[in-house]
C-alpha atoms as a PDB file:
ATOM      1  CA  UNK A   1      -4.941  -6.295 -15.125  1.00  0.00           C
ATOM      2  CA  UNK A   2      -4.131 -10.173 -15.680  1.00  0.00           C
ATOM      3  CA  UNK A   3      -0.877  -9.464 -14.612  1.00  0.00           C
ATOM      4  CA  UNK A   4      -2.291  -8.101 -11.134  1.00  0.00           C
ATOM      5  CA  UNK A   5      -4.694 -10.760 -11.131  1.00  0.00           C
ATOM      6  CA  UNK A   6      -1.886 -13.641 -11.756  1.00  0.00           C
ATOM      7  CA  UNK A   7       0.415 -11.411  -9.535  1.00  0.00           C
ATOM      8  CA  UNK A   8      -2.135 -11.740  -6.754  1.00  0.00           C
ATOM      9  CA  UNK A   9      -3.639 -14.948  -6.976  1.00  0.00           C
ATOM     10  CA  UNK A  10      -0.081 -16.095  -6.551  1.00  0.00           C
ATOM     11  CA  UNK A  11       1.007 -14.462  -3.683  1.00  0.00           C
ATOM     12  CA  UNK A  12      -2.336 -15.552  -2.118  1.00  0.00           C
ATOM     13  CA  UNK A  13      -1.930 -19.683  -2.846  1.00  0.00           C
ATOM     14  CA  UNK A  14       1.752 -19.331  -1.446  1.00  0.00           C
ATOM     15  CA  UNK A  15       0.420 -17.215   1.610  1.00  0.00           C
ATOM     16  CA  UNK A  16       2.253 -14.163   1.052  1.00  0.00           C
ATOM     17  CA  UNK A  17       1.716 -10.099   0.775  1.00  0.00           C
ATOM     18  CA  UNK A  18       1.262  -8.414  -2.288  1.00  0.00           C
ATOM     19  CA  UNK A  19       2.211  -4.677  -2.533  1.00  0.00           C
ATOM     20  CA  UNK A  20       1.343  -2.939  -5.109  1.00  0.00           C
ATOM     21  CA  UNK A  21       3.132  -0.316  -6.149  1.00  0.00           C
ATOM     22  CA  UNK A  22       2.838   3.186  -7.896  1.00  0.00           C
ATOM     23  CA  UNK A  23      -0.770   3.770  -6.879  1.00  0.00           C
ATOM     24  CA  UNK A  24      -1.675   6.559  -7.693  1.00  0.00           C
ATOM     25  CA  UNK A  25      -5.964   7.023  -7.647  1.00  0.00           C
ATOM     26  CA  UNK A  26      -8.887   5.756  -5.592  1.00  0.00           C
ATOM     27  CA  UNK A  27     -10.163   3.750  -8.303  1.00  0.00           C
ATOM     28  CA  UNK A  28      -6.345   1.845  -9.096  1.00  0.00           C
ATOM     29  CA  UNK A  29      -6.402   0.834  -5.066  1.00  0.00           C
ATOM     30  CA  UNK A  30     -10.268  -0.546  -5.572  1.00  0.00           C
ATOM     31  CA  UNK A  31      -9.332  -2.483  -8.473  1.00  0.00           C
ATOM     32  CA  UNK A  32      -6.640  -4.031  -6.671  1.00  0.00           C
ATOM     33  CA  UNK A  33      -8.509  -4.701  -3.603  1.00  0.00           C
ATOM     34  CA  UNK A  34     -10.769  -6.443  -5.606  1.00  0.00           C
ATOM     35  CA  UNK A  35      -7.801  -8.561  -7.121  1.00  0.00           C
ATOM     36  CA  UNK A  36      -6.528  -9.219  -3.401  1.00  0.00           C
ATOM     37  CA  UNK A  37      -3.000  -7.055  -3.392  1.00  0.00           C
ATOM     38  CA  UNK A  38      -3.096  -6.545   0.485  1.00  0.00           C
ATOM     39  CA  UNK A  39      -0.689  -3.963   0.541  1.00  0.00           C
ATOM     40  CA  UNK A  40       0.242  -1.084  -1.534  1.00  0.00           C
ATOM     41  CA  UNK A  41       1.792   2.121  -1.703  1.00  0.00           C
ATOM     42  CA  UNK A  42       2.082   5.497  -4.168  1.00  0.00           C
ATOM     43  CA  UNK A  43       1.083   8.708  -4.288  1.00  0.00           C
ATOM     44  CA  UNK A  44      -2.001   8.111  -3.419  1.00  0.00           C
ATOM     45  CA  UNK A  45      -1.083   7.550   0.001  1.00  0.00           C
ATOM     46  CA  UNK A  46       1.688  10.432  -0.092  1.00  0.00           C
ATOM     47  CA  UNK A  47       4.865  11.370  -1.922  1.00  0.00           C
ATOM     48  CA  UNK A  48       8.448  10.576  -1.433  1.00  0.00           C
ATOM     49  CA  UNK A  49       9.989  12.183   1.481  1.00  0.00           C
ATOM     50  CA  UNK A  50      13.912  12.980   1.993  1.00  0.00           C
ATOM     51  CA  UNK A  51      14.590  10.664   4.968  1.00  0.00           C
ATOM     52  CA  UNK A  52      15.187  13.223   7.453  1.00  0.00           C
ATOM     53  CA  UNK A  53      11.147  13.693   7.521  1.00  0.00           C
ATOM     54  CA  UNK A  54      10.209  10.135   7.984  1.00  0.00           C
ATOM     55  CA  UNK A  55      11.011   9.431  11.527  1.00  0.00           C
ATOM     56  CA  UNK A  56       8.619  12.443  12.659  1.00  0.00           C
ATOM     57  CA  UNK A  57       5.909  11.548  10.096  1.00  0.00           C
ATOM     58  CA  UNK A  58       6.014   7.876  11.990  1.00  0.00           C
ATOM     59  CA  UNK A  59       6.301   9.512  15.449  1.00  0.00           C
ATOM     60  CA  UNK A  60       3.398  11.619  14.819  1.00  0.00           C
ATOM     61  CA  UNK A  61       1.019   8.718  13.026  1.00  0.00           C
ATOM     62  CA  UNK A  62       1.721   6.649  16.381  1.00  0.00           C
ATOM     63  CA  UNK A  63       0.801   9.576  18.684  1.00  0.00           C
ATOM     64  CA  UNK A  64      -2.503   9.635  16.857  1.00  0.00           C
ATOM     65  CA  UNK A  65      -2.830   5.677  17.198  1.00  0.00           C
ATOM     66  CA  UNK A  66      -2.092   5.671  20.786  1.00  0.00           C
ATOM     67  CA  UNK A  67      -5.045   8.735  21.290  1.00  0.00           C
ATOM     68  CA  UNK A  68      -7.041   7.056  19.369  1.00  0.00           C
END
């Protein structure tokens, strides 16, 4: 957890995003929230996809955006 902390705190006096990576549970994204990663990704979000599937998966979440 320092290393998040140092990681963050960081990225936060220079002004850039933090992504954290290999999240994998609700409670590893609200520790990390709490440290100020802004971004993040894992399978906690969703699992690695061949690349053939991604381009749908994107068409479809901005479909829903645009609805909603």
């Amino acid at each position: 957890m320092a290393i998040v902390r140092a990681v963050a705190g960081l990225g936060s006096s220079l002004r850039v995003v933090t992504t954290a990576e290999g999240i994998e549970t609700q409670e590893e994204l609200d520790h990390l929230r709490r440290e100020g990663c802004i971004e993040g990704q894992g399978y906690l979000f969703g699992k690695p996809r061949p690349a053939r599937e991604v381009r749908p998966l994107l068409a479809k979440r901005t479909a829903t955006r645009a609805v909603a």
